[in-house]
Each structure stands twice: as C-alpha cells, then as structure tokens.
PDB file of N, CA and C in Angstrom:
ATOM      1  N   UNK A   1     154.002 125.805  51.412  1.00  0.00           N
ATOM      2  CA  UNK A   1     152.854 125.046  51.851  1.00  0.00           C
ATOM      3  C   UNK A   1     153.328 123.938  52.785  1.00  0.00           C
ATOM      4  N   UNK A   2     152.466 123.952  53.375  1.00  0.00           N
ATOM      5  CA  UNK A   2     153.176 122.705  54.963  1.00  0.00           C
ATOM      6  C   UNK A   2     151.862 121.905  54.664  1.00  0.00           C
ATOM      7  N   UNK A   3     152.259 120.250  54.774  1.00  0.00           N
ATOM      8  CA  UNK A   3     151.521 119.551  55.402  1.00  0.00           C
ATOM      9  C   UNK A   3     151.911 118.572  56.683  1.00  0.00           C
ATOM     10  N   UNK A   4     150.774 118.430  57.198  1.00  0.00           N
ATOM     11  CA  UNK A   4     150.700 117.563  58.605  1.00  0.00           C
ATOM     12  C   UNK A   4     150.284 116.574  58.223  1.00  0.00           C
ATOM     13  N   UNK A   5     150.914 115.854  58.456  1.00  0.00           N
ATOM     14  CA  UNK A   5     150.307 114.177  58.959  1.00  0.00           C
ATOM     15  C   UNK A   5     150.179 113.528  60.327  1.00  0.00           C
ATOM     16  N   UNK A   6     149.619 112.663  60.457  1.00  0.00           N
ATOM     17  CA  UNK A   6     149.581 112.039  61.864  1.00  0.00           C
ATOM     18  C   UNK A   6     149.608 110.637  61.165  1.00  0.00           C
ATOM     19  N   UNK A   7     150.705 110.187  62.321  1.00  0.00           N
ATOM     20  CA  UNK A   7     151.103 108.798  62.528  1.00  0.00           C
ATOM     21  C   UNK A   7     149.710 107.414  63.169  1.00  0.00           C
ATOM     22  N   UNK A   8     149.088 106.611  62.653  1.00  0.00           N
ATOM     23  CA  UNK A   8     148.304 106.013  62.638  1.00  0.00           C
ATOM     24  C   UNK A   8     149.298 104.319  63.416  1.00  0.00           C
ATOM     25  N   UNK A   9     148.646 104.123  64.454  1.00  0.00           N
ATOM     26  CA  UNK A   9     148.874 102.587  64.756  1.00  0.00           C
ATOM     27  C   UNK A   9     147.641 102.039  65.688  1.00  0.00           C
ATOM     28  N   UNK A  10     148.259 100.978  64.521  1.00  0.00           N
ATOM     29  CA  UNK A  10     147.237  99.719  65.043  1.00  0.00           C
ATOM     30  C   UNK A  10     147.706  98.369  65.856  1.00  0.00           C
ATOM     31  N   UNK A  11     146.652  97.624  66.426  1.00  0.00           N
ATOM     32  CA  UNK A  11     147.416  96.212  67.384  1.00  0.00           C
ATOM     33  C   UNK A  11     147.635  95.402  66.693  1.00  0.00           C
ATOM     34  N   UNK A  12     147.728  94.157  67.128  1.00  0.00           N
ATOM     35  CA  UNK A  12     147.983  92.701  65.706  1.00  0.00           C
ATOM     36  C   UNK A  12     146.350  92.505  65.864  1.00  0.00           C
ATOM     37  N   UNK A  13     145.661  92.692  66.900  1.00  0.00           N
ATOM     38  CA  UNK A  13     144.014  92.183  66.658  1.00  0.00           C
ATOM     39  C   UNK A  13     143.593  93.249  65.731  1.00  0.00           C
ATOM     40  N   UNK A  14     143.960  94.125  65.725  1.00  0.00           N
ATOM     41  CA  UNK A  14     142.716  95.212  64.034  1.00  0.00           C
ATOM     42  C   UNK A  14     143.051  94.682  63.319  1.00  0.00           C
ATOM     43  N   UNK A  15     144.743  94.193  63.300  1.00  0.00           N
ATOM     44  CA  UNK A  15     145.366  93.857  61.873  1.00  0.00           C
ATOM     45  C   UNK A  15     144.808  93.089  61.199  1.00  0.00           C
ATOM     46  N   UNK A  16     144.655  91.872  61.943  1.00  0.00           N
ATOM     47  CA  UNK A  16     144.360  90.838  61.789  1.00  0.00           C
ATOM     48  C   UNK A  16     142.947  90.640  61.305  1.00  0.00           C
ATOM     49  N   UNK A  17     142.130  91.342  61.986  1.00  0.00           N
ATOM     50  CA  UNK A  17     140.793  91.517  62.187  1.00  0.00           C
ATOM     51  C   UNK A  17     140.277  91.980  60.535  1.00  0.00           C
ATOM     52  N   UNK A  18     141.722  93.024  60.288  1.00  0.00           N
ATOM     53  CA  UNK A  18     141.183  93.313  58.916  1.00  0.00           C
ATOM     54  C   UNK A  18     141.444  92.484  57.493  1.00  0.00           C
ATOM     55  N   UNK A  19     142.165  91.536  58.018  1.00  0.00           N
ATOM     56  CA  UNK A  19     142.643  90.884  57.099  1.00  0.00           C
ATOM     57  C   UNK A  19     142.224  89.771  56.890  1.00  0.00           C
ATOM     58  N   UNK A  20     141.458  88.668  58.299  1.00  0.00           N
ATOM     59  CA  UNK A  20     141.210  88.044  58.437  1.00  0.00           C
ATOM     60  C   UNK A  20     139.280  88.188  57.598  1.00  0.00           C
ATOM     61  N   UNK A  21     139.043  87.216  56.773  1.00  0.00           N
ATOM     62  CA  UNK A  21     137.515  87.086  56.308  1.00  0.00           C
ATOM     63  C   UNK A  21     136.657  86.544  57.818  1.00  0.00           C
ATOM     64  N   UNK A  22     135.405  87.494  58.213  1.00  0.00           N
ATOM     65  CA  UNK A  22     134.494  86.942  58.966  1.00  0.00           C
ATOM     66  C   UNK A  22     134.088  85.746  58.677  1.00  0.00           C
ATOM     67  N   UNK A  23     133.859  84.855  59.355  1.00  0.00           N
ATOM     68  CA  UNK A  23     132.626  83.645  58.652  1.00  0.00           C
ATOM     69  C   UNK A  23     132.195  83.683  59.701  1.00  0.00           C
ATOM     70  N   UNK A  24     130.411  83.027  59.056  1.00  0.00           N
ATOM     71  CA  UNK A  24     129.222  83.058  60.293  1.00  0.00           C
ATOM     72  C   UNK A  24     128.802  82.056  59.976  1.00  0.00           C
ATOM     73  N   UNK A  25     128.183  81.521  61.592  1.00  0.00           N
ATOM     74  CA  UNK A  25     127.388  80.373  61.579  1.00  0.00           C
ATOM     75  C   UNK A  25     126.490  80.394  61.098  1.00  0.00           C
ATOM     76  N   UNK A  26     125.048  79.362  60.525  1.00  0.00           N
ATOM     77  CA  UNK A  26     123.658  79.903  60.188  1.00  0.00           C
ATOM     78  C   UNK A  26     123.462  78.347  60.719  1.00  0.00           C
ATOM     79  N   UNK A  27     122.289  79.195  61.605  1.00  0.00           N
ATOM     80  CA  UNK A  27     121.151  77.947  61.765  1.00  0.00           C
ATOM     81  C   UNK A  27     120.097  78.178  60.510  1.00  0.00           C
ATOM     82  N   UNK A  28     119.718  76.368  60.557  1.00  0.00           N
ATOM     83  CA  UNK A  28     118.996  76.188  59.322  1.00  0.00           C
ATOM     84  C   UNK A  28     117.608  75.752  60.196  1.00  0.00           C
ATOM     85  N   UNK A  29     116.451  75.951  59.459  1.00  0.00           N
ATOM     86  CA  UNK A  29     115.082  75.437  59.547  1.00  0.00           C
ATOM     87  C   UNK A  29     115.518  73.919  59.463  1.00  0.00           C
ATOM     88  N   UNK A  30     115.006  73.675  60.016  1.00  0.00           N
ATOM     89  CA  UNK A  30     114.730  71.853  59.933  1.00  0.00           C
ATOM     90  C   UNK A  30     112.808  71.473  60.769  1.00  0.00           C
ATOM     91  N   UNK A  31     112.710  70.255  60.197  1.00  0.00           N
ATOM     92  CA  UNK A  31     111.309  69.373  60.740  1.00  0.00           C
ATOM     93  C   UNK A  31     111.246  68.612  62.100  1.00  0.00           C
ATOM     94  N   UNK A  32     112.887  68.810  62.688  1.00  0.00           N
ATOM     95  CA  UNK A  32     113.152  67.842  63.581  1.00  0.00           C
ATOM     96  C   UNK A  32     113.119  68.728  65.151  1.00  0.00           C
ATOM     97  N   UNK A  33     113.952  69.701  65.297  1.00  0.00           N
ATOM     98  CA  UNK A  33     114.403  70.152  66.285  1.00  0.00           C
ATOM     99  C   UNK A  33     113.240  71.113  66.639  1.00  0.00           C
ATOM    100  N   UNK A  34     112.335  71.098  68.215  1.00  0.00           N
ATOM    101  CA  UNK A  34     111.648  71.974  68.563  1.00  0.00           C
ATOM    102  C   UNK A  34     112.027  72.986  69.099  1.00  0.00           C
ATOM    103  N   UNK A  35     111.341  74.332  69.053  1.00  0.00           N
ATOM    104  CA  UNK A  35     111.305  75.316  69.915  1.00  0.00           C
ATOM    105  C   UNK A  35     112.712  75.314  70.807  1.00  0.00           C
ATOM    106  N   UNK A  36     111.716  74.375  71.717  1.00  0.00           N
ATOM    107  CA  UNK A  36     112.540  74.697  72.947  1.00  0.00           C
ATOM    108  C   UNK A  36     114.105  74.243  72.650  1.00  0.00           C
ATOM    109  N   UNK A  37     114.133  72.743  72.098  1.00  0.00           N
ATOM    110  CA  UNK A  37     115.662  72.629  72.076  1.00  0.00           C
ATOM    111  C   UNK A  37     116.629  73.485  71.527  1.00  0.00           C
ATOM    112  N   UNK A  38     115.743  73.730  70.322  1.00  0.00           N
ATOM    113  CA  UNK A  38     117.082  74.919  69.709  1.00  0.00           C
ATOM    114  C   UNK A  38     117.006  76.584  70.641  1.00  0.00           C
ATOM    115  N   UNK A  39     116.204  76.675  71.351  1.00  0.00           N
ATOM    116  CA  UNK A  39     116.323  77.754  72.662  1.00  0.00           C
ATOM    117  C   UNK A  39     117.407  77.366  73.518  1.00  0.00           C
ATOM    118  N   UNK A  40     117.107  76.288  74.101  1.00  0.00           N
ATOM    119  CA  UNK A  40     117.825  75.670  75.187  1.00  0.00           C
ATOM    120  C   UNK A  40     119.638  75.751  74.474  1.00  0.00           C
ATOM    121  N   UNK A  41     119.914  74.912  73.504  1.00  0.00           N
ATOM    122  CA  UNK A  41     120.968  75.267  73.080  1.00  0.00           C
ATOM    123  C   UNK A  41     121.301  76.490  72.803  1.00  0.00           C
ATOM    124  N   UNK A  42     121.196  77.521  72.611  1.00  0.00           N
ATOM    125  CA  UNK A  42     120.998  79.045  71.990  1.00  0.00           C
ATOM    126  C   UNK A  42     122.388  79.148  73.374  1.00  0.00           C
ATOM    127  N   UNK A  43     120.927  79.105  74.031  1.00  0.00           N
ATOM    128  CA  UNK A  43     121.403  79.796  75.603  1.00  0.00           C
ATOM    129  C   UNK A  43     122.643  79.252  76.370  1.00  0.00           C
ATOM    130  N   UNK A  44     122.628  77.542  76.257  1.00  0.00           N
ATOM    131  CA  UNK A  44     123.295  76.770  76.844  1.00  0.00           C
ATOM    132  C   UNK A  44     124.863  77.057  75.692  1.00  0.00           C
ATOM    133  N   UNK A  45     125.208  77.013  74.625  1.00  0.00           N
ATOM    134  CA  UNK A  45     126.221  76.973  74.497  1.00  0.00           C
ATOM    135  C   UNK A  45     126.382  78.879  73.710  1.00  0.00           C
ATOM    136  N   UNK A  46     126.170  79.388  72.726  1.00  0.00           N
ATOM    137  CA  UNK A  46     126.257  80.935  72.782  1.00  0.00           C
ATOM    138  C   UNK A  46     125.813  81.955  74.042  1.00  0.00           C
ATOM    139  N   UNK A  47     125.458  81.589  74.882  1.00  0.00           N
ATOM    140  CA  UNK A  47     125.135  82.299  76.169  1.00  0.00           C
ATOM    141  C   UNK A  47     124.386  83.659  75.584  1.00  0.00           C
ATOM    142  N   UNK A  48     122.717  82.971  74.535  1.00  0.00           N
ATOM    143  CA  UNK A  48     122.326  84.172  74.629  1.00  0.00           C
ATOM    144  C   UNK A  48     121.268  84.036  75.660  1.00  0.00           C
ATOM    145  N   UNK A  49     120.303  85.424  75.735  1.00  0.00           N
ATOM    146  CA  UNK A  49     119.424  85.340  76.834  1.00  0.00           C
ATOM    147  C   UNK A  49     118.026  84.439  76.500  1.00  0.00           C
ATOM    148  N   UNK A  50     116.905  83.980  77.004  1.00  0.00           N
ATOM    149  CA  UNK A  50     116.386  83.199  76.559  1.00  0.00           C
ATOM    150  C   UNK A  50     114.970  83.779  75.682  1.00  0.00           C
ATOM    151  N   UNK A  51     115.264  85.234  75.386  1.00  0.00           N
ATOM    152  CA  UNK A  51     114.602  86.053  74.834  1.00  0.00           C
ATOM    153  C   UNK A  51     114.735  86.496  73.185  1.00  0.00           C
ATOM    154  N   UNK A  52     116.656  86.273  73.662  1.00  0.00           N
ATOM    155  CA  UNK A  52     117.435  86.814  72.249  1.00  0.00           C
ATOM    156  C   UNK A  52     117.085  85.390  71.390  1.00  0.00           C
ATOM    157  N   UNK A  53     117.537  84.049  72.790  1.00  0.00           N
ATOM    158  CA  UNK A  53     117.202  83.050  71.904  1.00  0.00           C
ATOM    159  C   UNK A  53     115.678  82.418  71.345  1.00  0.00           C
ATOM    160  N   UNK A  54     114.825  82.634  71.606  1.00  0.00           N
ATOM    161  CA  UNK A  54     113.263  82.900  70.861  1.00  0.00           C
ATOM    162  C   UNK A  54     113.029  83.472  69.830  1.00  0.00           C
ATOM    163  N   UNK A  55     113.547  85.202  70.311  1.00  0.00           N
ATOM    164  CA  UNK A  55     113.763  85.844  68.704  1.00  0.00           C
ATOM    165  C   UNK A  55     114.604  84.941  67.272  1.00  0.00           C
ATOM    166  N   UNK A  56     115.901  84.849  67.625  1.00  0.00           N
ATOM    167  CA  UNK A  56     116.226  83.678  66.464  1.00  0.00           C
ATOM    168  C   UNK A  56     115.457  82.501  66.151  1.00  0.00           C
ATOM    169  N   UNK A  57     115.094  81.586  67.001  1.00  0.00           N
ATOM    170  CA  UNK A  57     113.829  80.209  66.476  1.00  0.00           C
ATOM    171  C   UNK A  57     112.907  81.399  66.131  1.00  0.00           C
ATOM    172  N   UNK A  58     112.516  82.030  66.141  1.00  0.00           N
ATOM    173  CA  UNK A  58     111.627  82.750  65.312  1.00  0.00           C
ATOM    174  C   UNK A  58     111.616  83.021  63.804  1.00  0.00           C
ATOM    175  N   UNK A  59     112.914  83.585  63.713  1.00  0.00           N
ATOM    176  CA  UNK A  59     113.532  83.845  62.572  1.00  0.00           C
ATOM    177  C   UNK A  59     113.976  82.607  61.773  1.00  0.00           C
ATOM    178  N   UNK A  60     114.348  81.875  62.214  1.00  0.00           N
ATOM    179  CA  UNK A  60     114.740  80.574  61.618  1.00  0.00           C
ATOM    180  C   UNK A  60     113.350  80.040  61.300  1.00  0.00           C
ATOM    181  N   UNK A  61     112.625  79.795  62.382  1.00  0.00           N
ATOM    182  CA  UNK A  61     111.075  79.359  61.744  1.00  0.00           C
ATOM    183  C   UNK A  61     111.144  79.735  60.085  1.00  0.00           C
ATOM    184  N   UNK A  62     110.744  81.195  60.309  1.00  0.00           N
ATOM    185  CA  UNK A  62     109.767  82.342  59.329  1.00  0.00           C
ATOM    186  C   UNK A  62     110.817  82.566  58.186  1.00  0.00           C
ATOM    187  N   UNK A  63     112.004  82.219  58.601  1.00  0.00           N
ATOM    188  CA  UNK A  63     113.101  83.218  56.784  1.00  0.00           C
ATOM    189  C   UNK A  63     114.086  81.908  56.789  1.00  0.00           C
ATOM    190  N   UNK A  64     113.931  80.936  57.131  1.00  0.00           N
ATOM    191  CA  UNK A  64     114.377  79.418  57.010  1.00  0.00           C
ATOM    192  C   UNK A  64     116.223  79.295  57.409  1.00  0.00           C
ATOM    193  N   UNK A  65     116.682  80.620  57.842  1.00  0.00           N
ATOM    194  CA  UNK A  65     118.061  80.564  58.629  1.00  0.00           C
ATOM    195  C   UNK A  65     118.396  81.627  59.215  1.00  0.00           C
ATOM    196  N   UNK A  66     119.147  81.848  60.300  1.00  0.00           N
ATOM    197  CA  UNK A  66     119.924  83.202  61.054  1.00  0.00           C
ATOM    198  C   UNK A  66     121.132  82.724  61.362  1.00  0.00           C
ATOM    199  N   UNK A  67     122.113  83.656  60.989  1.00  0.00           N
ATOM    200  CA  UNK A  67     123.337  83.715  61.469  1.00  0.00           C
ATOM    201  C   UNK A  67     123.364  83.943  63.109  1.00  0.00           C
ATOM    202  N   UNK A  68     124.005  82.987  63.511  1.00  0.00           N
ATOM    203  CA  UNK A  68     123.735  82.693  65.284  1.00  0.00           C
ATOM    204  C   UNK A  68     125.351  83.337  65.899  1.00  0.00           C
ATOM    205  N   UNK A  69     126.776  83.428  65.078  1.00  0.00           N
ATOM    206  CA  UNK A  69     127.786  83.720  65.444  1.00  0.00           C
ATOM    207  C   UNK A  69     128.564  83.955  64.527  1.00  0.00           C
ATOM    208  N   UNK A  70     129.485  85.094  64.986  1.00  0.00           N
ATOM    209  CA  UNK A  70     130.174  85.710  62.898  1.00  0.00           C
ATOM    210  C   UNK A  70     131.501  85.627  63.905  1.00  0.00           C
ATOM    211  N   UNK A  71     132.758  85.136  63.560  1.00  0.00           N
ATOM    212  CA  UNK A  71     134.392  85.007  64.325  1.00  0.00           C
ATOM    213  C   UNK A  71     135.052  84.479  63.282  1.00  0.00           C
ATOM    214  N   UNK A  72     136.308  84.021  63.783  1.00  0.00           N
ATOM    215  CA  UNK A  72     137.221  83.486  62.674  1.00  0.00           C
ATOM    216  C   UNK A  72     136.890  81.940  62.499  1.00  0.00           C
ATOM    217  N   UNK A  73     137.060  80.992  61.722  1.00  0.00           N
ATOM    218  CA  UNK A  73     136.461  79.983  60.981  1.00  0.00           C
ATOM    219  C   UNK A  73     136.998  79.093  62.269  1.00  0.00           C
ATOM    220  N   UNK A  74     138.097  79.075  62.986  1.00  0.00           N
ATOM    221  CA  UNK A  74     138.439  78.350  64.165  1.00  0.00           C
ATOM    222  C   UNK A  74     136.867  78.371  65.039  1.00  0.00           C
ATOM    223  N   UNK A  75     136.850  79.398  65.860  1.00  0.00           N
ATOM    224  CA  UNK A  75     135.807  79.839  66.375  1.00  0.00           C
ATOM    225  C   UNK A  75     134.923  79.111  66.042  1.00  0.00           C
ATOM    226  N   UNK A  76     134.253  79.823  64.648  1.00  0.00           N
ATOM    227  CA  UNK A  76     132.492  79.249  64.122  1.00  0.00           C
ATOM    228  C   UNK A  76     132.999  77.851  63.724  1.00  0.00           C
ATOM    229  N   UNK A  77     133.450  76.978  63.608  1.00  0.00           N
ATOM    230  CA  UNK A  77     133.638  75.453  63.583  1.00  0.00           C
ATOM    231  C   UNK A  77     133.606  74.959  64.475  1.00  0.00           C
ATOM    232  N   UNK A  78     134.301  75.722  65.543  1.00  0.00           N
ATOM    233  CA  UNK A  78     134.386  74.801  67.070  1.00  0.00           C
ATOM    234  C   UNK A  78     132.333  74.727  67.103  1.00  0.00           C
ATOM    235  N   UNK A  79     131.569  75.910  67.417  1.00  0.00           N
ATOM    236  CA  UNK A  79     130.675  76.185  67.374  1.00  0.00           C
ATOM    237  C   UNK A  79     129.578  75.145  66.480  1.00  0.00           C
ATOM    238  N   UNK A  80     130.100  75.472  65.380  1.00  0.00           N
ATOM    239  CA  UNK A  80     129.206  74.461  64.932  1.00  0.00           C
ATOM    240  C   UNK A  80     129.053  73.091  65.053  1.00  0.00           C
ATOM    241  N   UNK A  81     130.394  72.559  65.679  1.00  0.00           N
ATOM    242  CA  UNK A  81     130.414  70.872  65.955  1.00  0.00           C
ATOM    243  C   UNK A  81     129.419  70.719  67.080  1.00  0.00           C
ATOM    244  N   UNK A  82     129.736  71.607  67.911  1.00  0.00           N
ATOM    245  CA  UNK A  82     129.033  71.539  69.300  1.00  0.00           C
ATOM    246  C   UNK A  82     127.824  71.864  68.765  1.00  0.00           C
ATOM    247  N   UNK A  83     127.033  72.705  68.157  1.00  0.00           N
ATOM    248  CA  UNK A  83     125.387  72.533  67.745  1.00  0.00           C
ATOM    249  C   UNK A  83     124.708  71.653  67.502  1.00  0.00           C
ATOM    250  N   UNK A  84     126.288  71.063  66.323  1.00  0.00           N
ATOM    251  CA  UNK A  84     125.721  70.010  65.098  1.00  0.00           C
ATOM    252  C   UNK A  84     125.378  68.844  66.528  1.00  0.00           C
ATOM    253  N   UNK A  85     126.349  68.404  67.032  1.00  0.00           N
ATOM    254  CA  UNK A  85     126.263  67.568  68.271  1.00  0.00           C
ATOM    255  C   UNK A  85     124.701  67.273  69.061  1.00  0.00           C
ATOM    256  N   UNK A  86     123.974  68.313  69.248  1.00  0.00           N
ATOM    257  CA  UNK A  86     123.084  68.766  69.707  1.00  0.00           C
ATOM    258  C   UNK A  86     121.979  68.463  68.513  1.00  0.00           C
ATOM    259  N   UNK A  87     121.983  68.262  67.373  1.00  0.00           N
ATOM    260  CA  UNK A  87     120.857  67.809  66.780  1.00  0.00           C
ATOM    261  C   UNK A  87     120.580  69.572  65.850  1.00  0.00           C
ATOM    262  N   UNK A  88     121.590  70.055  66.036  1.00  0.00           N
ATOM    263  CA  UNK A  88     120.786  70.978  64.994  1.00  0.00           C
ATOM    264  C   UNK A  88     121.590  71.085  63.592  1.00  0.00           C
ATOM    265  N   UNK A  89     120.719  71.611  62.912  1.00  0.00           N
ATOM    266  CA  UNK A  89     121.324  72.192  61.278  1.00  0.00           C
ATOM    267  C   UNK A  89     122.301  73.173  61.417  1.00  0.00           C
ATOM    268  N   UNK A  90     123.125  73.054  61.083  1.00  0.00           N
ATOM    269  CA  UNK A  90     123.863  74.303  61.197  1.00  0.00           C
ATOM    270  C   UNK A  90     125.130  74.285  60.182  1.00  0.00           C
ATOM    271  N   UNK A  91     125.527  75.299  58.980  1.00  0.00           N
ATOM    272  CA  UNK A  91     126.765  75.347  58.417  1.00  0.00           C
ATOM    273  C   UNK A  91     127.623  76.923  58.750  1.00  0.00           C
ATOM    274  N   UNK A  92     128.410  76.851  57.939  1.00  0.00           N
ATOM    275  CA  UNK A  92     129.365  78.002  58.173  1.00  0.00           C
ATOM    276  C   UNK A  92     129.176  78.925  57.094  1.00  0.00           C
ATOM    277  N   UNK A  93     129.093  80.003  56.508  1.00  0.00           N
ATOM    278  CA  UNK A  93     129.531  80.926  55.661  1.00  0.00           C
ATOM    279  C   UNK A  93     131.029  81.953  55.662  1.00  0.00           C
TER     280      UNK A  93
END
C-alpha cells in the first residue's frame, strides 16, 4: 500500500494570522453623536463609502452596536483612539 502526501507551506502572515486572536472594534449607540458625524467619521478615517457608512449608523441606531473593524489589537486601538478622539463610543473586543 503506498501513500502520498503533499507538502503544505505557509507565509509568516497565515501563521500568524492563525495564531494571532482577531479583535474588533464596536461602535456603541450613544445620545450624543449625530447621523452625520458618525458618517462623516466612518468615511473620513475607515475609508468606508458614504453608503456602507449609513448602513452602520443604522445598525448602531436599531441593535445599539456594529463592529466597524476586526485586525490585530495594534490596529483596532490605533483605530479606536482616533474615533474615541472624534466624540464617538467605541471599545475593542
């Protein structure tokens, strides 16, 4: 009986990628921040479109948070200072 195997490689980014825990940002509902600002930021610092960013204030409205960015905790921290900066709710998971 013969078996075959095949040799499997990976980069240091899968490696890492797999080893490393996601964490995500979540914007929170708040009483303070309107519409537009938390749009305007959406767009202005995650570079989403100003469509994608509506859909989320939507969601944040109606289910009281959305995960806005999932990376390594470097990443979503830098991220969140710069939100928090901006007047919004925002923690890490």
């Amino acid at each position: 009986m013969t078996v075959e195997t095949q040799e499997e490689t990976f980069t240091l980014e899968e490696v890492l990628a797999a080893v490393t825990p996601n964490h995500r940002l979540i914007l929170w509902n708040d009483e303070t921040n309107t519409f537009e600002h938390v749009i305007s930021c959406l767009v202005k610092h995650l570079q989403y479109t100003a469509a994608q960013a509506e859909d989320i204030a939507w969601k944040v409205h109606t289910e009281g948070k959305c995960a806005v960015l999932e990376g390594s905790y470097t990443e979503v921290e830098i991220y969140r200072k710069i939100l928090k900066s901006e007047g919004l709710t925002v923690s890490v998971e």
